[in-house]
Protein backbone atom coordinates (compact mmCIF):
# COMPACT_ATOMS: atom_id res chain seq x y z
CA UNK A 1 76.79 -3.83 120.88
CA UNK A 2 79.37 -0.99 120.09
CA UNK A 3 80.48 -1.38 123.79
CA UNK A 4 81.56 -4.92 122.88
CA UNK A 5 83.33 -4.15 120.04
CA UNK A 6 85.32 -1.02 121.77
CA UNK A 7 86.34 -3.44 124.66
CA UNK A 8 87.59 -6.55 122.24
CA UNK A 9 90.96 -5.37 121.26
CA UNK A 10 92.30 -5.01 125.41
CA UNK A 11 91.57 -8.60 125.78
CA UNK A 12 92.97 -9.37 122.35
CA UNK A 13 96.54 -7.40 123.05
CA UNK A 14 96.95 -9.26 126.68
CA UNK A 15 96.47 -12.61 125.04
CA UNK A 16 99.12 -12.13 122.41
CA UNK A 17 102.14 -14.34 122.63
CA UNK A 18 104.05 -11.16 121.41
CA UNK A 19 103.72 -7.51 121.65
CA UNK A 20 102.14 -6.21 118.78
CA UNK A 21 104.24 -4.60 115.93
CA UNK A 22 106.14 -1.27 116.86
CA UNK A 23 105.80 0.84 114.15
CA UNK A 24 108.00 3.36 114.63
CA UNK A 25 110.98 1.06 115.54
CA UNK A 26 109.77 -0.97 112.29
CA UNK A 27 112.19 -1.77 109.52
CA UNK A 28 111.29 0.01 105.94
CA UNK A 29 107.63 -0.84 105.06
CA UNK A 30 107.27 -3.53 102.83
CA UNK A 31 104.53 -1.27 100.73
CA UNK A 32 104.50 2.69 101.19
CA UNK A 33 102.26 5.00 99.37
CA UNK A 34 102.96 8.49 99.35
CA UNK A 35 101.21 11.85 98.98
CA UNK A 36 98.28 9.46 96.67
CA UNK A 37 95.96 11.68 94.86
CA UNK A 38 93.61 10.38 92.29
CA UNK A 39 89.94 12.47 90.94
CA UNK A 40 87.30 10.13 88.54
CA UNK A 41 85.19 12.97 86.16
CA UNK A 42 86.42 15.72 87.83
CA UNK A 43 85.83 14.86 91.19
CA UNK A 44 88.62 14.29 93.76
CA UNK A 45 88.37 10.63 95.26
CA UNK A 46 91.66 10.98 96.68
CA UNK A 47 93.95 13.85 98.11
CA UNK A 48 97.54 13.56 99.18
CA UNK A 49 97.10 10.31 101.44
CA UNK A 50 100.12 8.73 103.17
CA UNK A 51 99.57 4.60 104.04
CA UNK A 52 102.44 2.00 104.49
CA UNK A 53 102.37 -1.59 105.57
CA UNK A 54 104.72 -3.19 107.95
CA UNK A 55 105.78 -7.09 107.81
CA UNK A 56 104.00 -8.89 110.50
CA UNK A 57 100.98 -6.14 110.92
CA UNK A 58 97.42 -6.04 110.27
CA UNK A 59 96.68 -2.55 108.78
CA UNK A 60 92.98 -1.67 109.44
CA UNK A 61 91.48 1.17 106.56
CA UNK A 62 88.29 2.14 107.70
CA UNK A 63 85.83 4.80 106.52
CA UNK A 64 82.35 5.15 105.08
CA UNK A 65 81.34 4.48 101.53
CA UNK A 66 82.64 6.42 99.24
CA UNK A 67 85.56 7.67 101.53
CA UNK A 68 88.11 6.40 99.22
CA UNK A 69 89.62 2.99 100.47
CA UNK A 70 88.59 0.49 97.54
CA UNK A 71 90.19 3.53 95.54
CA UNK A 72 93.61 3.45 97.51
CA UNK A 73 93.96 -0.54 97.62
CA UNK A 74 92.84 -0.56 93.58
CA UNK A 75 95.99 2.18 93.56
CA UNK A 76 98.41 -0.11 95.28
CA UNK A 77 97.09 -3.24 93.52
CA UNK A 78 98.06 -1.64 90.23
CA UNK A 79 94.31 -1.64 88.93
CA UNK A 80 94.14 2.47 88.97
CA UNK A 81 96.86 5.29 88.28
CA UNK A 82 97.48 7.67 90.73
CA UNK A 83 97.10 11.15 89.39
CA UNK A 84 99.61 12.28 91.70
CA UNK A 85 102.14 10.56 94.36
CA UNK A 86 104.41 7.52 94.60
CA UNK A 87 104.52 3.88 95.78
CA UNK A 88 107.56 2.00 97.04
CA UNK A 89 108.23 -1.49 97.66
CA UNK A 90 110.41 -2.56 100.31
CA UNK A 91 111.76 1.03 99.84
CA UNK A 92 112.14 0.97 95.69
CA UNK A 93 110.07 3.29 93.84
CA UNK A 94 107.53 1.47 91.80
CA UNK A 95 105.06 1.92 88.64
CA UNK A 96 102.42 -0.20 88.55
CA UNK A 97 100.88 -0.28 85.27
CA UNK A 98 98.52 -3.49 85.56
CA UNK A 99 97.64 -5.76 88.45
CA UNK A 100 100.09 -8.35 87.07
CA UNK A 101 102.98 -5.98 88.00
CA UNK A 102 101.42 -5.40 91.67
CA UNK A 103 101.14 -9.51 91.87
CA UNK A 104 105.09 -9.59 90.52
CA UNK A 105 105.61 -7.32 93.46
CA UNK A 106 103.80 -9.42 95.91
CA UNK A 107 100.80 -7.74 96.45
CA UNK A 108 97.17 -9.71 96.33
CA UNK A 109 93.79 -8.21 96.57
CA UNK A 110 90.79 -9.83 97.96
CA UNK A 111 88.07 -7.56 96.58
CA UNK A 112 85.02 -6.72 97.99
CA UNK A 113 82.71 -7.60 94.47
CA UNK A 114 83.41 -10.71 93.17
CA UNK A 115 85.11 -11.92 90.29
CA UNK A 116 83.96 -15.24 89.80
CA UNK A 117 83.50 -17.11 86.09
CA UNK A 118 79.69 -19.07 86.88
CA UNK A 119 80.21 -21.52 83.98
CA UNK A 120 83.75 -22.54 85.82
CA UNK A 121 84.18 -25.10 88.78
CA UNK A 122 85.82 -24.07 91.65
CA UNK A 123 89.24 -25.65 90.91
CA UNK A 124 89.51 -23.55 87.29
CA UNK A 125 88.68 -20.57 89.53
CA UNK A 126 91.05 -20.90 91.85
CA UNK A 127 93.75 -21.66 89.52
CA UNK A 128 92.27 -19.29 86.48
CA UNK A 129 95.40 -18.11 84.54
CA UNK A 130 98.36 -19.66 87.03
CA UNK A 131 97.79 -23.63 86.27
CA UNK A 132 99.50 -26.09 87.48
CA UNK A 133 101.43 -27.85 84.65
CA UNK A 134 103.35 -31.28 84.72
CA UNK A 135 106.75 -31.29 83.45
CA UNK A 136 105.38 -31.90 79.94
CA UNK A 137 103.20 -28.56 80.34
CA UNK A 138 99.69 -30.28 80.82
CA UNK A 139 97.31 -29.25 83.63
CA UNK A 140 97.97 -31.30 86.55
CA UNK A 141 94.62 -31.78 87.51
CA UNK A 142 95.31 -33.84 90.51
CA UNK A 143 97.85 -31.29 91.76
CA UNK A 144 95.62 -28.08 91.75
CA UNK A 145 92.47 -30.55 93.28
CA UNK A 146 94.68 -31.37 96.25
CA UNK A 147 95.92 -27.64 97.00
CA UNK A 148 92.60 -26.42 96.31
CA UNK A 149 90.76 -28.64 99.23
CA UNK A 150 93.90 -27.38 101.41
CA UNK A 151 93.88 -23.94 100.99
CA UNK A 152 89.88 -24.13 101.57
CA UNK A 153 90.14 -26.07 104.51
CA UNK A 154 91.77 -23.52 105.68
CA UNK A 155 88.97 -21.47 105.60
CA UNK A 156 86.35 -24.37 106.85
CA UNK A 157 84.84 -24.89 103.79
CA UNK A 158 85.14 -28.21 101.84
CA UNK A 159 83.35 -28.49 98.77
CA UNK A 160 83.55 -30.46 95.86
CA UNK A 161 86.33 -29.20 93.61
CA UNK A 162 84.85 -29.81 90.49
CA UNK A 163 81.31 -28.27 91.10
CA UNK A 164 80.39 -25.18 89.23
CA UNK A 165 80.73 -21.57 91.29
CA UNK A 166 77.28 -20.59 89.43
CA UNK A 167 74.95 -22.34 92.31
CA UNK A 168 77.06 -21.65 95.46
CA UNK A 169 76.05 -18.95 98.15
CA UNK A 170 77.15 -15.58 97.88
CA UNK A 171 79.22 -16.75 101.48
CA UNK A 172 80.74 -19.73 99.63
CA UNK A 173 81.95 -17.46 96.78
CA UNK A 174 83.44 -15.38 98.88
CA UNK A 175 85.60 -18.07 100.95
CA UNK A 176 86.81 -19.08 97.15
CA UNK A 177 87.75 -15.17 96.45
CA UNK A 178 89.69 -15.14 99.45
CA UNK A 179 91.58 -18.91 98.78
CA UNK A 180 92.29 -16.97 95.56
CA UNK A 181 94.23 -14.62 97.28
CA UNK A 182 96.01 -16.77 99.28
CA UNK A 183 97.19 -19.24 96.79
CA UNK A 184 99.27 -16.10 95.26
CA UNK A 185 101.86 -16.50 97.90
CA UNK A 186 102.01 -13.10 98.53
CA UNK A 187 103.85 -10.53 101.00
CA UNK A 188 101.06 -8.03 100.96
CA UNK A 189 97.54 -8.96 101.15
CA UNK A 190 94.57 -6.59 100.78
CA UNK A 191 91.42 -7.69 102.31
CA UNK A 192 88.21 -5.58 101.20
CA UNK A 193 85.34 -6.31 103.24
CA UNK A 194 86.82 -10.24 103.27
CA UNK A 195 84.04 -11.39 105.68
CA UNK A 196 80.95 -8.94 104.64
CA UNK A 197 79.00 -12.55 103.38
CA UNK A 198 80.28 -14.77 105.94
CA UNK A 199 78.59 -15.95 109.38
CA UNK A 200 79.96 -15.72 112.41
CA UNK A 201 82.01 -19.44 112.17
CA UNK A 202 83.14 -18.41 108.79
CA UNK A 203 84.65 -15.43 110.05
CA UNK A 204 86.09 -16.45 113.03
CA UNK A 205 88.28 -19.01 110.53
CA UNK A 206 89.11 -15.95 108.82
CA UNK A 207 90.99 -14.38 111.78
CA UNK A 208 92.36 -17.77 112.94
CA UNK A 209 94.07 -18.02 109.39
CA UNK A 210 94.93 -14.27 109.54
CA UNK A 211 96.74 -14.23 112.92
CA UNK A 212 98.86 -16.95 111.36
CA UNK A 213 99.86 -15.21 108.13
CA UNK A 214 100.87 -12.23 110.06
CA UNK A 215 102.54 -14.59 112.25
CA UNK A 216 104.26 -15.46 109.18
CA UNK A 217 105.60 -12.06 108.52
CA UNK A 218 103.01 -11.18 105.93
CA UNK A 219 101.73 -7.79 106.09
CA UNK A 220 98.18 -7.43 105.80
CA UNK A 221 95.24 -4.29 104.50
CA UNK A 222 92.21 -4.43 106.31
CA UNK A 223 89.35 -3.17 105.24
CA UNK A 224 86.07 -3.81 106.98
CA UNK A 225 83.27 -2.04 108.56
CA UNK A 226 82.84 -4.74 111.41
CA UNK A 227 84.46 -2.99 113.98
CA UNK A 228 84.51 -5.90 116.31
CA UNK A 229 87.36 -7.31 113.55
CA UNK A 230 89.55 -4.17 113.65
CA UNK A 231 89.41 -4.29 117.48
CA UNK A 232 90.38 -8.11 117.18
CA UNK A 233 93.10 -8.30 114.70
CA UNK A 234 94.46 -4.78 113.51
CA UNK A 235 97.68 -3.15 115.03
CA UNK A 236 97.01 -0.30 113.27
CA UNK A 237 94.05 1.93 112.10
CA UNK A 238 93.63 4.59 109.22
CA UNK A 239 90.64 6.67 109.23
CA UNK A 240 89.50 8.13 106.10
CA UNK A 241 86.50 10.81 105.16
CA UNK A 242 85.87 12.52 102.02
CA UNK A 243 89.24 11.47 100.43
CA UNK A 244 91.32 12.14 103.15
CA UNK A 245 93.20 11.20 105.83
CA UNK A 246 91.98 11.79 109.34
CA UNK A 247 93.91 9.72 111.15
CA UNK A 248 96.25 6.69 112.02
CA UNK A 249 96.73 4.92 115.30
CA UNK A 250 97.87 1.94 117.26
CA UNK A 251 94.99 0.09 118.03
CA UNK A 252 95.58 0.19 121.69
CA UNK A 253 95.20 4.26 121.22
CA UNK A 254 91.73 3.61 119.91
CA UNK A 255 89.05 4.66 123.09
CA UNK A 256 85.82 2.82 121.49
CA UNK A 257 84.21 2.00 118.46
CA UNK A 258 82.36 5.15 118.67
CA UNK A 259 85.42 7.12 118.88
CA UNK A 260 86.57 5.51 115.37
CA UNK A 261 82.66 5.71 114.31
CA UNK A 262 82.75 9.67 114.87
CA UNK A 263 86.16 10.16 112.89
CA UNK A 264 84.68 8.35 109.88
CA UNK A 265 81.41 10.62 109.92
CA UNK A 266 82.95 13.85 111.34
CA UNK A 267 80.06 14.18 114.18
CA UNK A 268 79.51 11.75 117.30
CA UNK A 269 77.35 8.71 116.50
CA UNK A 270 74.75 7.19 118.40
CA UNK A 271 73.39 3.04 117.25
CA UNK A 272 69.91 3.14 116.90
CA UNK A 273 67.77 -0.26 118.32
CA UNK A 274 64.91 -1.93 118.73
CA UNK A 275 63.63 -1.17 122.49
CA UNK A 276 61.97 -3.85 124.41
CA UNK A 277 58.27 -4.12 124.84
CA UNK A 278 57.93 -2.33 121.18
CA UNK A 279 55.80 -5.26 119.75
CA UNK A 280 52.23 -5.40 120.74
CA UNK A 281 51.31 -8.67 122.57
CA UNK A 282 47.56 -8.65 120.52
CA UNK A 283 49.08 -7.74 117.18
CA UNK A 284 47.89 -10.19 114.40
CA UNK A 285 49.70 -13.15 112.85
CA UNK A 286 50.78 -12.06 109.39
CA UNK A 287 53.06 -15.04 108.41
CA UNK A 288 52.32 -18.77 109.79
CA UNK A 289 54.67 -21.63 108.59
CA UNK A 290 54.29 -25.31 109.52
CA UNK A 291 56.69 -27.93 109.29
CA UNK A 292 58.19 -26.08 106.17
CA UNK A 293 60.61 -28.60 103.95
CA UNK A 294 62.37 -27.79 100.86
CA UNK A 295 63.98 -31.18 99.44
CA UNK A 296 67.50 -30.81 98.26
CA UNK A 297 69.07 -33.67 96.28
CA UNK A 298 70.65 -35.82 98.90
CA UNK A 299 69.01 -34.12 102.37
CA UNK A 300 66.43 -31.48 102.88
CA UNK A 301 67.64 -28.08 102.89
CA UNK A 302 65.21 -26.99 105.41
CA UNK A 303 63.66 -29.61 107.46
CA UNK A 304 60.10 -29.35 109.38
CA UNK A 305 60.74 -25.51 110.66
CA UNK A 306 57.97 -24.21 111.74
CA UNK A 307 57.23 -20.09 113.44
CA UNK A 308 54.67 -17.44 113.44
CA UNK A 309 55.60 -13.48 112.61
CA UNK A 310 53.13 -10.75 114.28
CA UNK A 311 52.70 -7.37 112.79
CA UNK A 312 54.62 -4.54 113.30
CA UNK A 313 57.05 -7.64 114.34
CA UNK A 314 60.87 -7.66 113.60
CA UNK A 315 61.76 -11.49 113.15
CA UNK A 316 65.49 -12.51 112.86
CA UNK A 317 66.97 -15.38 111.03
CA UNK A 318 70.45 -16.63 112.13
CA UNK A 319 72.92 -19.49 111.63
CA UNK A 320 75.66 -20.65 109.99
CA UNK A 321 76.56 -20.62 106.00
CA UNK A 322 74.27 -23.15 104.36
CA UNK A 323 71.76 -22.93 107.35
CA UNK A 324 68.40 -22.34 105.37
CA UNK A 325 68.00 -18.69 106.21
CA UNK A 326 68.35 -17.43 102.30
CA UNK A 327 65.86 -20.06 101.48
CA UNK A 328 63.57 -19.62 103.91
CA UNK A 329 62.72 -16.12 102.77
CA UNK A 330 62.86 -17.08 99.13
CA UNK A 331 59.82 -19.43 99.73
CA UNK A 332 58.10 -17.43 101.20
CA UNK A 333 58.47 -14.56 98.21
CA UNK A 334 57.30 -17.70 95.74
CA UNK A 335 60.86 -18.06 94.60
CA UNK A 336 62.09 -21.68 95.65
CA UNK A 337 63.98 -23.93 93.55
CA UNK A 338 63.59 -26.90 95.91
CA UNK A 339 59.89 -28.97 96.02
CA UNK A 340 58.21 -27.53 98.87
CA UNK A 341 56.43 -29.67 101.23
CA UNK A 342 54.28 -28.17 104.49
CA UNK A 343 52.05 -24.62 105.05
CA UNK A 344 52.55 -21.15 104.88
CA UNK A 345 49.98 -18.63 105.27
CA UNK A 346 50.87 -15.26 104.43
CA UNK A 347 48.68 -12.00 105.18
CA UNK A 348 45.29 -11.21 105.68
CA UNK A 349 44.48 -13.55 103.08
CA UNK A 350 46.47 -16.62 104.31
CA UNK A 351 48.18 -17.75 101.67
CA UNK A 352 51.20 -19.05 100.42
CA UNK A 353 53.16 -17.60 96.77
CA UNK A 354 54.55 -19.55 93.67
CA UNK A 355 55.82 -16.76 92.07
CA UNK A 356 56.85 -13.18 93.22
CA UNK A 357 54.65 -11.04 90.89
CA UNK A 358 51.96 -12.62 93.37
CA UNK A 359 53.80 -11.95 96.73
CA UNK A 360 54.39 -8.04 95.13
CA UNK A 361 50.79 -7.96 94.33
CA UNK A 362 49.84 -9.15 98.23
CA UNK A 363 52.09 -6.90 99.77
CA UNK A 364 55.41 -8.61 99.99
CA UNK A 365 58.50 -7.63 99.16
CA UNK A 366 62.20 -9.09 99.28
CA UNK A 367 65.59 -7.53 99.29
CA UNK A 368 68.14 -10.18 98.34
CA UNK A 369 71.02 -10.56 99.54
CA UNK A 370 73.29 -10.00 96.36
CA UNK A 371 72.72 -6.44 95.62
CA UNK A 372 74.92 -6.20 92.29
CA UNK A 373 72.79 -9.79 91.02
CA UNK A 374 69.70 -9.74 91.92
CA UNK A 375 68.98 -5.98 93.38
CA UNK A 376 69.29 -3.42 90.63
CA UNK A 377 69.43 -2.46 86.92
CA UNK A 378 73.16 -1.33 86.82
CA UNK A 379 73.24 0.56 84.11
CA UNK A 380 70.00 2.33 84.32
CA UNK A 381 69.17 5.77 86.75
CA UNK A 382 68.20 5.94 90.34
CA UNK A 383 64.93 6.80 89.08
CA UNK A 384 64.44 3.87 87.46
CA UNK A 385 65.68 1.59 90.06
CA UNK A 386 63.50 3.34 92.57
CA UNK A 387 60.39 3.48 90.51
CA UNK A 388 60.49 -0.09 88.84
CA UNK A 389 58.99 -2.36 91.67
CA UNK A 390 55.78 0.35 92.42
CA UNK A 391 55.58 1.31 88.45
CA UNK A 392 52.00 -0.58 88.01
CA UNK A 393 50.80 1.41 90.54
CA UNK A 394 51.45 4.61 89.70
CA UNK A 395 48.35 6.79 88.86
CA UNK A 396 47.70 6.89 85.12
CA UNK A 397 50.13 3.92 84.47
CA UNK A 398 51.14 3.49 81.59
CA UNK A 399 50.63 6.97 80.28
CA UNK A 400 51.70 8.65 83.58
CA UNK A 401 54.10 11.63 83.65
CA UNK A 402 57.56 11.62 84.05
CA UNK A 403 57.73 14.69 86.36
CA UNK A 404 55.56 12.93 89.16
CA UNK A 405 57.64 10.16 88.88
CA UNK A 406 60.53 12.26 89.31
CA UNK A 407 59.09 13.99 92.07
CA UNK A 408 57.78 10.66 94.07
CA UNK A 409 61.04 9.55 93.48
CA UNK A 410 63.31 12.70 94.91
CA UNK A 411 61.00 12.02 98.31
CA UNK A 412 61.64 8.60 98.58
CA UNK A 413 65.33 9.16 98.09
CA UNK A 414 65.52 12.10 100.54
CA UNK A 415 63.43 9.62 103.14
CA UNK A 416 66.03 6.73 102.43
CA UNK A 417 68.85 9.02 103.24
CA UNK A 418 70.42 8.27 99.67
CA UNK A 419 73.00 10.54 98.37
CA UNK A 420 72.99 11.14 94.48
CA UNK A 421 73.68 14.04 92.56
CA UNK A 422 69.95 13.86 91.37
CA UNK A 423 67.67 10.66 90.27
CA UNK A 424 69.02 10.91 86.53
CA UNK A 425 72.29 10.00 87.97
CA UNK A 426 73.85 6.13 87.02
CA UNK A 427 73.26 3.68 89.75
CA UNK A 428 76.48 2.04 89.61
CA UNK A 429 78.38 5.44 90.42
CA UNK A 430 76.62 5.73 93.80
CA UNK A 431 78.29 4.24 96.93
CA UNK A 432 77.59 0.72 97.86
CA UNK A 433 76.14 2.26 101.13
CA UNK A 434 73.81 4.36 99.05
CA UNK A 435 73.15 1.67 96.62
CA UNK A 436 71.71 -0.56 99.62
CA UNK A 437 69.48 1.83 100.72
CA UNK A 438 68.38 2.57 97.47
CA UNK A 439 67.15 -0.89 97.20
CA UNK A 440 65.25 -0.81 100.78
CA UNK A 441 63.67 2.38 99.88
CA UNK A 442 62.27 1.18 96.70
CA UNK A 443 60.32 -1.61 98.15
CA UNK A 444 59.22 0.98 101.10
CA UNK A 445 57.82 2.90 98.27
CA UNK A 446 55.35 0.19 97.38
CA UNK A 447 53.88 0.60 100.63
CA UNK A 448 54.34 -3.53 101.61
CA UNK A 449 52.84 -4.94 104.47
CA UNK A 450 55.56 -7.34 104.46
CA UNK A 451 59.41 -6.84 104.22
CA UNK A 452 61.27 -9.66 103.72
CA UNK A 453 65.24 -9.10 103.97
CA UNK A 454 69.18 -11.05 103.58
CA UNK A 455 71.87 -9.48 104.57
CA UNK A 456 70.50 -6.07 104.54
CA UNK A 457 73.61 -4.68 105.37
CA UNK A 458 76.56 -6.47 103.69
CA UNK A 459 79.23 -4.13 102.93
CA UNK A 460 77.86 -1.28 104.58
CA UNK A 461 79.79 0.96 106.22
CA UNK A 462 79.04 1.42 109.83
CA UNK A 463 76.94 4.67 109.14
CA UNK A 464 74.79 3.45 106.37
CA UNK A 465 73.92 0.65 108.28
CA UNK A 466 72.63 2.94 111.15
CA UNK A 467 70.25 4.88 108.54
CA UNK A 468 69.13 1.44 107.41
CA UNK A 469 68.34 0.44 110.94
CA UNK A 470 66.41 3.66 111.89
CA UNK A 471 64.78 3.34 108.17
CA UNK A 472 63.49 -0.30 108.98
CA UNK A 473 62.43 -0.06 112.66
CA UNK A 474 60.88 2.90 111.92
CA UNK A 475 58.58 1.01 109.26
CA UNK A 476 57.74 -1.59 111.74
CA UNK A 477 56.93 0.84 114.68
CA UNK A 478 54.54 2.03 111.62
CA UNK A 479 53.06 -1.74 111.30
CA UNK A 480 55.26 -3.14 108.79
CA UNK A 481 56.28 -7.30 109.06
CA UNK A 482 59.87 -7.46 109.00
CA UNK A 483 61.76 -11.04 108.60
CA UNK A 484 65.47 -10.37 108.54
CA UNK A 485 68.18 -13.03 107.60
CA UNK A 486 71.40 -11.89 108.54
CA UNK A 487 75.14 -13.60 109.33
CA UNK A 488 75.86 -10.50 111.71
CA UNK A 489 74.45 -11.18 115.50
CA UNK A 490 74.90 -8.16 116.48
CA UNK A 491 72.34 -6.96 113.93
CA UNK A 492 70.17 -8.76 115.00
CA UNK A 493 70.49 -8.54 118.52
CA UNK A 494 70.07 -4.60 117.61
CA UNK A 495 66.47 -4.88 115.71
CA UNK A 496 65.04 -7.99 116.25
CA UNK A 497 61.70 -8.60 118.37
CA UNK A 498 62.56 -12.48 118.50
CA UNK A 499 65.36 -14.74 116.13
CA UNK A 500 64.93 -18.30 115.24
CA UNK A 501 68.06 -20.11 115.26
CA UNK A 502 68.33 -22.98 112.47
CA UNK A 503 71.13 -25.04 112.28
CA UNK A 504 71.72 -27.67 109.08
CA UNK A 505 68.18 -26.46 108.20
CA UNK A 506 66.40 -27.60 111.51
CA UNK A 507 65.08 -25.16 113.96
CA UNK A 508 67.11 -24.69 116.76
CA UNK A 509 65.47 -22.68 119.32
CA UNK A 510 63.97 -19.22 119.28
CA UNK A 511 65.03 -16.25 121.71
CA UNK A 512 62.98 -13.33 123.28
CA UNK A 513 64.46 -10.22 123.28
CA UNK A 514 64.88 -10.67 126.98
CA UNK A 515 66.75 -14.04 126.08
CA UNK A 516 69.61 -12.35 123.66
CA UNK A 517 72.90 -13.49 124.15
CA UNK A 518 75.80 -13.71 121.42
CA UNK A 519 77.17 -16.51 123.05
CA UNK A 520 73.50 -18.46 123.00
CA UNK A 521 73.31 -17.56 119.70
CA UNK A 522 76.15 -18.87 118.50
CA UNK A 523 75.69 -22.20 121.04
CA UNK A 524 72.30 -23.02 119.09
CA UNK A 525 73.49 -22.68 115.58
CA UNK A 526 76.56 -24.58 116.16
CA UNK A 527 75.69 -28.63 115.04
């Protein structure tokens, strides 16, 4: 799959209706940060980088968790001070003391967590603190309803302006954080993992829209650990590790993905998989589901889908935003909030959950897909986060001893490959790599006989998303059920056994590993 990605950008540069951006002929950037240094408790997050932005260019920042790009882009979109360096604007020195000052300057920031208000619709979000007035200074509601269903459109989504953010998809909150952005109007526009929720369609109207604003002469900050989307739509690539800078390079310069992949980790990089013929023709059904329906309010939300998982069986879900994959696995964890209407049989018991204390007690368990929401205790330890699903079963509970737990703990972190300064330490301050496979390893440590998972990777930097892979196929070569939802094909082309396709909630097909094509994939979710 890495191949792909290394080979997009050739095709990409001979299609262009102009050459890509020459940098070093370029006029003065419109943003330039210089010599940026910045530490948080001590400990250096940032040391002397360089990083400018062009008009007309798509500036790729790549780098693992924790390397220090949300820290730069928070730097130039005035929401942290540098402890050292300088920023220009179109060549005039600049202090930015609050993100209004970096907005004056033209500079907008899509970030990577969301900052949504629930309780709001989605026209007050969109227009949250920069209303639309009349000439008498009342809220032109009419006027802010029109531009928000065009800037959305934009991005292929169309919903209702007034509903309330609270119920949408993680996906659909994102498109809204990124029409946001755009209704700022400005010259620089940061993009932080823009498309980490979004299926393929969704992102593909993502680049559409960004080819035309660079077309436009805006400059634009990518930051995304896709690869296939630097190859695509960057002209330019920045490589950071540790806090520093490795490199930057025209695209064109760029050999493969696993070139870029090697800078980022300092050592060469291999993608681990799922080989054919891994699955054992005689292994035993462990999930059964016939003619499932969940009843929304006007059509169903998943309509007579029916499949079979096998044990020691990797199953893929895929399609588009709104598809049914997210509520697919939440039925089966006992977590629905439609009515529920055909049979599931789940383990050796055959039966189907109304609540997840029962699907953790058979052997079940579920990462969501919203990490920050629904996947840990922020401000509690990794210890605690780690320990809280498998508690109940430790020996002596509830007067067990805090050292064992420790202990059990420190293995299962060292297994999961997450990096902490020790379990005491706050979840929150832990990378958003490390935080993922914190969550992962703390259902592993209940020893389930069935993992159910969305979007196990979102936001994960290439790296991290290779120790998840290795983590989970390495559970399933052990025995364990794995049913994987995910908006990345290439993920699941990588560890699935077989994928069911859905499409508006109906099943579209399912593929054989023999079978996989993107391109098929795509086809069959497509209405």
């Amino acid at each position: 799959m890495m191949q792909h990605a290394a080979g997009g950008h050739t095709t990409r540069e001979a299609q262009r209706s102009t050459p890509p951006l020459s940098h070093e002929g370029a006029a003065v950037p419109l943003v330039a940060a210089s010599r940026i240094s910045i530490a948080f408790s001590g400990s250096a997050a940032l040391t002397d980088i360089d990083f400018d932005i062009a008009a007309g260019e798509v500036h790729a920042l790549v780098g693992e968790n924790g390397a220090g790009k949300s820290s730069l882009m928070k730097i130039l979109g005035g929401l942290y001070l540098p402890d050292a360096g300088t920023i220009a604007v179109a060549g005039t020195p600049v202090a930015f003391r609050t993100s209004a000052d970096a907005m004056d300057a033209g500079i907008a920031i899509i970030h990577q967590e969301l900052n949504l208000v629930d309780s709001l619709s989605v026209v007050d979000n969109l227009f949250l603190g920069k209303e639309i007035t009349t000439r008498f200074g009342f809220p032109n509601h009419a006027a802010m309803r029109a531009k928000a269903r065009e800037v959305l459109a934009q991005l292929g989504f169309r919903p209702a302006p007034d509903a309330l953010v609270g119920p949408l998809r993680i996906g659909e909150k994102q498109l809204i954080e990124i029409a946001k952005a755009l209704l700022a109007d400005a010259r620089v526009l940061i993009m932080d993992e823009p498309t980490s929720a979004l299926s393929d369609t969704e992102t593909q109207a993502l680049s559409v829209l960004v080819r035309e604003l660079r077309e436009r002469g805006m400059g634009i900050v990518l930051i995304s650990h896709r690869l296939q989307e630097v190859f695509d739509l960057a002209d330019r690539v920045t490589v950071l590790r540790d806090g520093r800078h490795i490199a930057t390079l025209p695209i064109g310069r760029v050999e493969s993905a696993e070139q870029l992949v090697s800078m980022m980790i300092g050592k060469n990089f291999v993608t681990p998989h799922r080989e054919a013929g891994e699955l054992r023709a005689a292994a035993d059904t462990m999930i059964a589901v016939r003619d499932l329906t969940l009843h929304g309010d006007h059509r169903p939300v998943v309509d007579h889908v029916s499949f079979e998982v096998r044990q020691g069986e990797v199953f893929g879900l895929s399609g588009l935003l709104g598809a049914g994959k997210t509520e697919i696995l939440e039925t089966l964890f006992g977590v629905s909030s439609y009515r529920v209407e055909g049979a599931i049989e789940i383990g050796p018991s055959r039966r189907a959950f109304t609540t997840p204390a029962a699907a953790v007690e058979a052997g079940v368990a579920f990462v969501t897909e919203d990490r920050k929401k629904d996947g840990l205790l922020p401000e509690h330890s990794v210890e605690a986060n780690f320990v809280l699903p498998s508690l109940a079963r430790v020996d002596g509970f509830p007067f067990y001893r805090r050292r064992a737990i420790a202990r059990r703990v420190t293995a299962q972190a060292k297994a999961s490959n997450v990096k902490c300064g020790g379990v005491a330490q706050t979840v929150t301050t832990l990378s958003g790599g490390n935080q993922q496979k914190l969550i992962i390893g703390k259902w592993l440590m209940t020893q389930p006989d069935i993992l159910l998972l969305d979007e196990p990777t979102r936001g994960v930097d290439v790296a991290a998303k290779s120790e998840i892979y290795s983590q989970i196929l390495q559970a399933a070569r052990a025995g364990l059920t794995v049913v994987v939802a995910s908006s990345e094909i290439d993920e699941l082309m990588l560890m699935c056994d077989r994928i069911l396709v859905l499409c508006e909630g109906r099943a579209a097909g399912v593929l054989e590993r023999e079978a996989f094509s993107a391109g098929q994939l795509v086809k069959l979710a497509s209405p």
